[in-house]
PDB file of N, CA and C in Angstrom:
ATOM      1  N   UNK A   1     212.973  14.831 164.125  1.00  0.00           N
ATOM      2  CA  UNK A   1     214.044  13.946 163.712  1.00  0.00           C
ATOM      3  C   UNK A   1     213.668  12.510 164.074  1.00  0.00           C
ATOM      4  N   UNK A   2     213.814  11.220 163.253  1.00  0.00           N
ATOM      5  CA  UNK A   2     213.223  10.094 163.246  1.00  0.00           C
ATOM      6  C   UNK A   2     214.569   9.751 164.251  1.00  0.00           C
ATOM      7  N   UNK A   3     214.085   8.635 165.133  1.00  0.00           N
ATOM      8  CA  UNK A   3     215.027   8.054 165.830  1.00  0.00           C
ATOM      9  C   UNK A   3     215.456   6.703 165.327  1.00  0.00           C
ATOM     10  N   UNK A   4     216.455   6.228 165.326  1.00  0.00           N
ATOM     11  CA  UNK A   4     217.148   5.369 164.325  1.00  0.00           C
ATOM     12  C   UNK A   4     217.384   4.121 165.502  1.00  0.00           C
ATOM     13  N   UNK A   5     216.956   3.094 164.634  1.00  0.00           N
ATOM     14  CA  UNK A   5     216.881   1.477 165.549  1.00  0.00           C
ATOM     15  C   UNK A   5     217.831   0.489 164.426  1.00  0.00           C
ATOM     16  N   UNK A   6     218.927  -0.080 164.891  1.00  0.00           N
ATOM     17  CA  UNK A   6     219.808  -1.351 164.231  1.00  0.00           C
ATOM     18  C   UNK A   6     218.872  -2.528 164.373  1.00  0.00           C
ATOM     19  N   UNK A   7     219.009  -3.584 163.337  1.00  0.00           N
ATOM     20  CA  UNK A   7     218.376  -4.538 163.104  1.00  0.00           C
ATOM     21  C   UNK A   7     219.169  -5.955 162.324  1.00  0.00           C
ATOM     22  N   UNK A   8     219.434  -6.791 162.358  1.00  0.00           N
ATOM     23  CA  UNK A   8     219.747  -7.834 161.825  1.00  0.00           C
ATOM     24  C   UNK A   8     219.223  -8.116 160.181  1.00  0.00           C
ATOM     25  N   UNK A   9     219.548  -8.407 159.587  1.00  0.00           N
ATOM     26  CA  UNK A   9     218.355  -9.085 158.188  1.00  0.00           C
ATOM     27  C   UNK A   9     217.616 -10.307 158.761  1.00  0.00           C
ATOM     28  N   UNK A  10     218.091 -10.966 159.330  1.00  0.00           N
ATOM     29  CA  UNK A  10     217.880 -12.283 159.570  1.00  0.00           C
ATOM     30  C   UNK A  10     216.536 -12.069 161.071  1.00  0.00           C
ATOM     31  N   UNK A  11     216.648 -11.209 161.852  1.00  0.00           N
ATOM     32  CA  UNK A  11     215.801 -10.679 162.945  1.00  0.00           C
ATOM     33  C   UNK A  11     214.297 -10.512 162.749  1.00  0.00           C
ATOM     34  N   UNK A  12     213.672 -10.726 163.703  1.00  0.00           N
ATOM     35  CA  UNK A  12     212.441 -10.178 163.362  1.00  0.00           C
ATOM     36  C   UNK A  12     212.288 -10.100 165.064  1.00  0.00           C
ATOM     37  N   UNK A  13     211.632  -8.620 165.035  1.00  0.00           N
ATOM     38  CA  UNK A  13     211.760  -7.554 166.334  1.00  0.00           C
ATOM     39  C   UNK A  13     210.314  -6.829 166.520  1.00  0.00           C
ATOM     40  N   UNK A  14     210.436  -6.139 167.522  1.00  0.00           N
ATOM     41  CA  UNK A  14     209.191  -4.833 167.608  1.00  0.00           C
ATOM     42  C   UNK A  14     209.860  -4.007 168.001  1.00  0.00           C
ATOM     43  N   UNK A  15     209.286  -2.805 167.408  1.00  0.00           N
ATOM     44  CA  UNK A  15     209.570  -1.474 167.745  1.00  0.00           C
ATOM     45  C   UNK A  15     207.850  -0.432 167.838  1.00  0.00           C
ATOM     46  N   UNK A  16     207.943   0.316 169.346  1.00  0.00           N
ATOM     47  CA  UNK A  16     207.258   1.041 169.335  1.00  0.00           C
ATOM     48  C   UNK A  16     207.327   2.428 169.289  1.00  0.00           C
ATOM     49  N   UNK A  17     205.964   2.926 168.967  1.00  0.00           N
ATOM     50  CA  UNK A  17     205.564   4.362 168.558  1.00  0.00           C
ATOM     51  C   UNK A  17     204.541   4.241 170.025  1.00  0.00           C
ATOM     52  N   UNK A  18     205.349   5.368 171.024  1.00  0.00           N
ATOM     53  CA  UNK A  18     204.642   5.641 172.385  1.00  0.00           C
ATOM     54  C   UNK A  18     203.690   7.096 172.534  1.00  0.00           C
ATOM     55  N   UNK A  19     202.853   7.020 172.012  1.00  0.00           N
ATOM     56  CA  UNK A  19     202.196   8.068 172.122  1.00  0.00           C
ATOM     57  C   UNK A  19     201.646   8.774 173.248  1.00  0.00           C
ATOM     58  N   UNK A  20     202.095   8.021 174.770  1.00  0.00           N
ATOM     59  CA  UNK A  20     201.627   9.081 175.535  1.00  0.00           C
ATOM     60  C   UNK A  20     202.082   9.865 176.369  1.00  0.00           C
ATOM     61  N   UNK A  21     203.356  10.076 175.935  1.00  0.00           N
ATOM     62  CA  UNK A  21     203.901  11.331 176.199  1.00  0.00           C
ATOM     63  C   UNK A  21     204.130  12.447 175.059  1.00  0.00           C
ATOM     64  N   UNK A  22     203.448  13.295 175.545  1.00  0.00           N
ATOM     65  CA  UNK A  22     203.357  14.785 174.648  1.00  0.00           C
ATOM     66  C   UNK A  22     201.999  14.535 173.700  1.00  0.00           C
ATOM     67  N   UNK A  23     201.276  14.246 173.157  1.00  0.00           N
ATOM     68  CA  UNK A  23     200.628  13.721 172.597  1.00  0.00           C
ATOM     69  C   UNK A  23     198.914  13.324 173.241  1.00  0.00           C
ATOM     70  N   UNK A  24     198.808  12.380 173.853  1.00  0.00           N
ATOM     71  CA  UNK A  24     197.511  12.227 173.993  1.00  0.00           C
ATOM     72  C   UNK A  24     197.175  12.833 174.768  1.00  0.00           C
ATOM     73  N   UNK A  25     196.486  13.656 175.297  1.00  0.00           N
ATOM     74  CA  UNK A  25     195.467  14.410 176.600  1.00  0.00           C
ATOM     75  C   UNK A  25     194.837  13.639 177.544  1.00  0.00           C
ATOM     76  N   UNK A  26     194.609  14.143 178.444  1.00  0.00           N
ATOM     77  CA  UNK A  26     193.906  12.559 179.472  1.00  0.00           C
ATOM     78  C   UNK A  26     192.715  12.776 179.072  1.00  0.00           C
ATOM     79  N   UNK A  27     192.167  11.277 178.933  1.00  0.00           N
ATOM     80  CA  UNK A  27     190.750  10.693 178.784  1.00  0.00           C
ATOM     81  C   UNK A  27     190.952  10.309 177.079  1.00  0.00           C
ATOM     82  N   UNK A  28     191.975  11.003 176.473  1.00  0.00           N
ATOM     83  CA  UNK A  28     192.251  10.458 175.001  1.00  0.00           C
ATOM     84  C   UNK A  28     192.868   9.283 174.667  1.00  0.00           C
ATOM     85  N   UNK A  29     192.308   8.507 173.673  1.00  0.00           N
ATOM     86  CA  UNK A  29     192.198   7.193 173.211  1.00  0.00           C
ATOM     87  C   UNK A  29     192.688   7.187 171.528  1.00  0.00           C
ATOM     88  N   UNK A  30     193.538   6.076 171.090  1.00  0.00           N
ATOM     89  CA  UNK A  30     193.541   6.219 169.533  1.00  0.00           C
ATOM     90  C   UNK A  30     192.290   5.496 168.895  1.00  0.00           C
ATOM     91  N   UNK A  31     192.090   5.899 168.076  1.00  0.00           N
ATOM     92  CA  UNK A  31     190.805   5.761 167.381  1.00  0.00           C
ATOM     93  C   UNK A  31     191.233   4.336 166.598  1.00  0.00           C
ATOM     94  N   UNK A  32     192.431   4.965 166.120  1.00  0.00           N
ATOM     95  CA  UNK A  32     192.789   4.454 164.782  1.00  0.00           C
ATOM     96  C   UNK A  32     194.400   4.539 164.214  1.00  0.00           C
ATOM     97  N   UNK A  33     195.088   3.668 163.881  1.00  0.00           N
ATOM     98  CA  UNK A  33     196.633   3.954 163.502  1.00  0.00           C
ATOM     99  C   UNK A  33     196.627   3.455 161.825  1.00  0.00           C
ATOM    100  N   UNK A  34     198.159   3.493 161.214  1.00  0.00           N
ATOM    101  CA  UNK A  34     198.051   2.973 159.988  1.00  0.00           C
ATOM    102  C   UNK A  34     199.833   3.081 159.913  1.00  0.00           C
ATOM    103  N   UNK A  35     200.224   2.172 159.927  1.00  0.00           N
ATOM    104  CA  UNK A  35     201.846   1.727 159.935  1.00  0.00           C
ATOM    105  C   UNK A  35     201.972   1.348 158.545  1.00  0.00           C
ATOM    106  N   UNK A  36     203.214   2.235 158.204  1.00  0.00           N
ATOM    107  CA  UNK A  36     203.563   2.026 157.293  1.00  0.00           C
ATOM    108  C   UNK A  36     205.183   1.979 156.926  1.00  0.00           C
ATOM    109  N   UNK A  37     205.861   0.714 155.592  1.00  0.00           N
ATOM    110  CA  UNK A  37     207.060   0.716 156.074  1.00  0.00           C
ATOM    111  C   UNK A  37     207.822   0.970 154.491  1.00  0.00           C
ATOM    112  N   UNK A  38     208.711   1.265 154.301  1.00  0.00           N
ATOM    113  CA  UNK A  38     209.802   1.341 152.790  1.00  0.00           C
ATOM    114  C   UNK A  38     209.374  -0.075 152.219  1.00  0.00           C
ATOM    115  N   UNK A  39     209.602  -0.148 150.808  1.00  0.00           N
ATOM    116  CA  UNK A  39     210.298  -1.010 150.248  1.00  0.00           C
ATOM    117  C   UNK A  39     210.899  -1.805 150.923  1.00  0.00           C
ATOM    118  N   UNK A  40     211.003  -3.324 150.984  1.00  0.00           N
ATOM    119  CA  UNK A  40     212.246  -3.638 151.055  1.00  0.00           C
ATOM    120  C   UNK A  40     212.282  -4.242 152.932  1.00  0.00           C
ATOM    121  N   UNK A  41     211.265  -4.058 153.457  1.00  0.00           N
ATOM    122  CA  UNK A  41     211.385  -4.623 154.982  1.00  0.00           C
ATOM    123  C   UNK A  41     209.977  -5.041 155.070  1.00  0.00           C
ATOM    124  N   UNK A  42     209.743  -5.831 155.553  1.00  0.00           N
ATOM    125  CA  UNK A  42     208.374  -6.324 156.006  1.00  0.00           C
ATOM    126  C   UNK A  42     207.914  -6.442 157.275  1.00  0.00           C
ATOM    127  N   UNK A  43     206.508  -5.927 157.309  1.00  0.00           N
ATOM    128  CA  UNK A  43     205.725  -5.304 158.669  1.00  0.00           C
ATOM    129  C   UNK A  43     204.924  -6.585 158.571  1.00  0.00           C
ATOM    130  N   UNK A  44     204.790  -7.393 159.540  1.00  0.00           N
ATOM    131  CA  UNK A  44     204.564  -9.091 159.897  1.00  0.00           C
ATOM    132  C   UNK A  44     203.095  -8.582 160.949  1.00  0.00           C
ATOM    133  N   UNK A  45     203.074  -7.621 161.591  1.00  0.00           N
ATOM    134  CA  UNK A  45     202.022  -7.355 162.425  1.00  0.00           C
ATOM    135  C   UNK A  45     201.871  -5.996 162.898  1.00  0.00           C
ATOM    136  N   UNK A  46     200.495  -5.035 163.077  1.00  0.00           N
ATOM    137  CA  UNK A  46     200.761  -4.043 164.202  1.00  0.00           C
ATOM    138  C   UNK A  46     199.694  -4.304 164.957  1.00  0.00           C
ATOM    139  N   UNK A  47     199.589  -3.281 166.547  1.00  0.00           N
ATOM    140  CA  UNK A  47     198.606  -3.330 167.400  1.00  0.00           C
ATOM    141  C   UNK A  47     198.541  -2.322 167.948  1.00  0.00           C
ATOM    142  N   UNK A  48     197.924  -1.963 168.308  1.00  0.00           N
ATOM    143  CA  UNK A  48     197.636  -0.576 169.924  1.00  0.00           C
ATOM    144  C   UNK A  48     197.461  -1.207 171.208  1.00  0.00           C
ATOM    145  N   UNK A  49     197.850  -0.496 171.860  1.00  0.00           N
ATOM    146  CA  UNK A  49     197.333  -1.116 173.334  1.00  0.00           C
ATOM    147  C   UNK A  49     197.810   0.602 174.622  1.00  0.00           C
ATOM    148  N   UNK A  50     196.383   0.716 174.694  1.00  0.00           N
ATOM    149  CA  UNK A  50     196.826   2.187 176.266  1.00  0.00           C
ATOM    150  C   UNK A  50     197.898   3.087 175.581  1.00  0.00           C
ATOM    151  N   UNK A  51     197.464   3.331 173.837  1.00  0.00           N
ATOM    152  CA  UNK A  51     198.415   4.760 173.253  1.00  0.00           C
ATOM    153  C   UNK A  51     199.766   4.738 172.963  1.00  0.00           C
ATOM    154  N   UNK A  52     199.897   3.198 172.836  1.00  0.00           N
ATOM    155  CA  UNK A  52     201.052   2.821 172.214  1.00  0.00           C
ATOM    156  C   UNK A  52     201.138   1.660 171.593  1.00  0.00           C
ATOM    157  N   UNK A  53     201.463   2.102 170.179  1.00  0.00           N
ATOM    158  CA  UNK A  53     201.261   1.327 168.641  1.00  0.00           C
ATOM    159  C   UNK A  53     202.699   0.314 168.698  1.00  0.00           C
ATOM    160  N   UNK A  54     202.485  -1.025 168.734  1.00  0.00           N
ATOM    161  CA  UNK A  54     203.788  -2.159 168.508  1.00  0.00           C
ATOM    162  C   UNK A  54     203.680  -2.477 167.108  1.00  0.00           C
ATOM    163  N   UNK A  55     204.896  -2.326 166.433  1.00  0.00           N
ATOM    164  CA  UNK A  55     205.088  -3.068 165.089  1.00  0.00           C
ATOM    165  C   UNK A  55     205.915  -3.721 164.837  1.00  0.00           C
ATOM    166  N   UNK A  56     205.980  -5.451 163.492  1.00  0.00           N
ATOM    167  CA  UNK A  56     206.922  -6.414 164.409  1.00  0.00           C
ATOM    168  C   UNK A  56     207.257  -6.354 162.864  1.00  0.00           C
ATOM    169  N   UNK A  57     208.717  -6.581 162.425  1.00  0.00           N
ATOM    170  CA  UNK A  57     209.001  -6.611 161.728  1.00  0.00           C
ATOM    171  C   UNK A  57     210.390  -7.372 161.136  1.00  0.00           C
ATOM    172  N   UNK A  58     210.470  -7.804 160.284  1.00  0.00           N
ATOM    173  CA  UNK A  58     211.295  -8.938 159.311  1.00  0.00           C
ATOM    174  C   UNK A  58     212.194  -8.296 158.138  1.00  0.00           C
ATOM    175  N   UNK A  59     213.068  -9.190 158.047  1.00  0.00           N
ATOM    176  CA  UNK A  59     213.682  -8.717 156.763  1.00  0.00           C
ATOM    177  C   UNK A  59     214.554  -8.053 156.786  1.00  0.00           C
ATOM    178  N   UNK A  60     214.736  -7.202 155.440  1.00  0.00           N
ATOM    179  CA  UNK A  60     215.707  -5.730 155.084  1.00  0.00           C
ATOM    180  C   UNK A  60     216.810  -6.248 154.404  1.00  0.00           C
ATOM    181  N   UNK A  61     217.667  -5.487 153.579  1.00  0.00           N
ATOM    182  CA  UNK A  61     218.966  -6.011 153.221  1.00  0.00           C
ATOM    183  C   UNK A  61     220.097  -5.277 154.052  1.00  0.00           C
ATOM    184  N   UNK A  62     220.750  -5.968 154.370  1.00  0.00           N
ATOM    185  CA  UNK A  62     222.278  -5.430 154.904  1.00  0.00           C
ATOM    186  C   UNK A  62     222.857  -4.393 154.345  1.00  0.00           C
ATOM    187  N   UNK A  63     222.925  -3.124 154.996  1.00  0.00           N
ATOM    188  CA  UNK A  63     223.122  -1.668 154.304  1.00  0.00           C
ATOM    189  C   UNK A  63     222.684  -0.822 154.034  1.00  0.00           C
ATOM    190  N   UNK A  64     220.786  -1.436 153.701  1.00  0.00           N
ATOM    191  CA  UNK A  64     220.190  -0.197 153.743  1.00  0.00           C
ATOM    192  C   UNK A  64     219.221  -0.016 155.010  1.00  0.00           C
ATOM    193  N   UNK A  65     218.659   1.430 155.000  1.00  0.00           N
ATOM    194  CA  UNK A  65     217.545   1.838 155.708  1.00  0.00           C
ATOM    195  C   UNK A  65     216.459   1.776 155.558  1.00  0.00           C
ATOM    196  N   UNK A  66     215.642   1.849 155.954  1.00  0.00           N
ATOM    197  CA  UNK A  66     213.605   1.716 156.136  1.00  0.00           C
ATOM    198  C   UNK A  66     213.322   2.881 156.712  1.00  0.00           C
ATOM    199  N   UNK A  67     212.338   3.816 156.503  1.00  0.00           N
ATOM    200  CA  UNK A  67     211.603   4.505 157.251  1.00  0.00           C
ATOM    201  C   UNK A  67     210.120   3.653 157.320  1.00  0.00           C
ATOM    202  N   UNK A  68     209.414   3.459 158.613  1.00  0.00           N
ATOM    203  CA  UNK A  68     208.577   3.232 158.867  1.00  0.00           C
ATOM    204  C   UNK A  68     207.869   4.190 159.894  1.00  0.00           C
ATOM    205  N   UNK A  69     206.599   4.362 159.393  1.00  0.00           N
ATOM    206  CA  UNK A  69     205.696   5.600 159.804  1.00  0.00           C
ATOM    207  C   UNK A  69     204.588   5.208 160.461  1.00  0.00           C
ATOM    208  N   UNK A  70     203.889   5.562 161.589  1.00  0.00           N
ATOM    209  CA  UNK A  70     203.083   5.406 162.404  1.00  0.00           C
ATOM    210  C   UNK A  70     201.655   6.563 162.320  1.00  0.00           C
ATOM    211  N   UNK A  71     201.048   6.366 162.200  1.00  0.00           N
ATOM    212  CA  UNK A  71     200.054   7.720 162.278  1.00  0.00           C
ATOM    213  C   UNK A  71     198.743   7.395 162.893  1.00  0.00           C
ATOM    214  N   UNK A  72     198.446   8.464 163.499  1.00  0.00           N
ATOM    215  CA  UNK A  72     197.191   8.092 164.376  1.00  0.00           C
ATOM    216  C   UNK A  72     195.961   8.927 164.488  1.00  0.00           C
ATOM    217  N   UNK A  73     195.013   8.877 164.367  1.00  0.00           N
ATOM    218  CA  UNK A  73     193.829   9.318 164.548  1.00  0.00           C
ATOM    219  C   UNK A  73     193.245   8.875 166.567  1.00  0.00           C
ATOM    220  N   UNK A  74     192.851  10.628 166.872  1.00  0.00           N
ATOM    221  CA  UNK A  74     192.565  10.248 168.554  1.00  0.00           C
ATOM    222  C   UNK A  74     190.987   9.887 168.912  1.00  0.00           C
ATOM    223  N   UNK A  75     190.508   9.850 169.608  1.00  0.00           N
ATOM    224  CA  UNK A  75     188.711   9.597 169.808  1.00  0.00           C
ATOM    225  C   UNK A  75     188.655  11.488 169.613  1.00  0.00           C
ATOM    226  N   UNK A  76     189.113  12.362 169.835  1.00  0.00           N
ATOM    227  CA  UNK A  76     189.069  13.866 169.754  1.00  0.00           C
ATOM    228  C   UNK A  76     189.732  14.727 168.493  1.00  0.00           C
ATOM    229  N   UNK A  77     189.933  13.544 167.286  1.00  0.00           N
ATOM    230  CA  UNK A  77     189.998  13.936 166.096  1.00  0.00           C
ATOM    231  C   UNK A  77     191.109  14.445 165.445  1.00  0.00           C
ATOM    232  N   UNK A  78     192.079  14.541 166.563  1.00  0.00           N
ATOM    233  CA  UNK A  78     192.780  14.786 166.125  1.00  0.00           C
ATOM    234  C   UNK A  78     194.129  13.815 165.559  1.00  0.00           C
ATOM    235  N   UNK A  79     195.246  14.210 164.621  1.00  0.00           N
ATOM    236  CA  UNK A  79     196.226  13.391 164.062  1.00  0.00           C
ATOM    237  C   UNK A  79     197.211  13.407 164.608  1.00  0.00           C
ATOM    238  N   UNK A  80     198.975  12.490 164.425  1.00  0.00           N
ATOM    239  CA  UNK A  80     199.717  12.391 164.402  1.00  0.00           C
ATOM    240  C   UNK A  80     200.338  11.664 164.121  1.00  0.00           C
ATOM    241  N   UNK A  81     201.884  11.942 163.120  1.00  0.00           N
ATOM    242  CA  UNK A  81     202.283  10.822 162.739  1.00  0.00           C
ATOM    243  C   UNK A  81     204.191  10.548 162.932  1.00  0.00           C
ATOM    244  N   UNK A  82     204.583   9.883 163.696  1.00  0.00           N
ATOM    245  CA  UNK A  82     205.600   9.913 163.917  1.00  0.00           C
ATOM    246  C   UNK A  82     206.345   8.774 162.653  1.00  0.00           C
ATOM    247  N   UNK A  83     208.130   8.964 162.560  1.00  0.00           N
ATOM    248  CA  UNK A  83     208.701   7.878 161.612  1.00  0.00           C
ATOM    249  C   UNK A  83     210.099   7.644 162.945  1.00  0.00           C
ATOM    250  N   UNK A  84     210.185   6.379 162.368  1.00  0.00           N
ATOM    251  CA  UNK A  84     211.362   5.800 162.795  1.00  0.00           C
ATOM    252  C   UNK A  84     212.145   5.050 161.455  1.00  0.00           C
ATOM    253  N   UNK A  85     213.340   5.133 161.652  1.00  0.00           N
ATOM    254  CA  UNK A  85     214.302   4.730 160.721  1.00  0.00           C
ATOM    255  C   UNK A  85     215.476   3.309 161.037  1.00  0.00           C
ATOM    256  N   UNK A  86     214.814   2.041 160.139  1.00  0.00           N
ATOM    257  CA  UNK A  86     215.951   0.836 160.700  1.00  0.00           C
ATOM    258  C   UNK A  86     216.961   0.611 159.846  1.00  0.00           C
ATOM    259  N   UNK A  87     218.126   0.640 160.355  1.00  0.00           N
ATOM    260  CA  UNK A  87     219.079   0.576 159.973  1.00  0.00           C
ATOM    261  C   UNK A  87     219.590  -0.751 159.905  1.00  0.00           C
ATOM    262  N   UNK A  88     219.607  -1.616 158.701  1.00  0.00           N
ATOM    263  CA  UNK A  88     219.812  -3.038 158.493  1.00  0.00           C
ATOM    264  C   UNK A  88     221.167  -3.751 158.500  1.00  0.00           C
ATOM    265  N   UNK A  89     221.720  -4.501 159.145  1.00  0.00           N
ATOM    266  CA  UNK A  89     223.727  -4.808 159.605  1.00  0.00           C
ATOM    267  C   UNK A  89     223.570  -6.065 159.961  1.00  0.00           C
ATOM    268  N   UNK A  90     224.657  -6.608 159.526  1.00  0.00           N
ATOM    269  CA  UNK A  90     224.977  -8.112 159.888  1.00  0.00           C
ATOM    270  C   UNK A  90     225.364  -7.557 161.092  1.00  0.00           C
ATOM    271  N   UNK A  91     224.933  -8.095 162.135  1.00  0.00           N
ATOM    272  CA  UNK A  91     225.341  -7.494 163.617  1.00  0.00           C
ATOM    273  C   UNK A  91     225.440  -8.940 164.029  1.00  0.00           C
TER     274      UNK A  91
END
């Protein structure tokens, strides 16, 4: 189940994808990520840093939602890809 984050239109925020709980093994490293977001919201930047992916993001219209998706490749080959869902409000 995607976990759901409120957002402004007017905002521009980060939200992370923490990968190291449940997920990486010790001595495991991400190789590689690829963020991705709906229609309609704009992804301004991402990064990794110690297995957890920051993504900064702008925009949206008032009312609707975004799913934005995170996915990762480890140094041990293996995948995962988590989503989070922003929920856009004149707040």
């Amino acid at each position: 189940m995607a976990q759901i984050f409120y957002k402004d239109p007017d905002a521009v925020l980060d939200y992370k994808f923490d990968f190291t709980t449940n997920c990486l093994a010790t001595s495991e490293t991400i190789s590689s990520h690829t963020v991705t977001v709906d229609t309609g919201i704009t992804k301004d930047s991402d990064s990794e840093s110690s297995g957890v992916v920051t993504v900064w993001l702008s925009g949206g219209t008032a009312g609707n939602s975004y799913d934005v998706a995170c996915k990762i490749v480890t140094n041990a080959s293996r995948t995962d890809e988590r989503t989070i869902t922003i929920k856009v409000a004149d707040l």
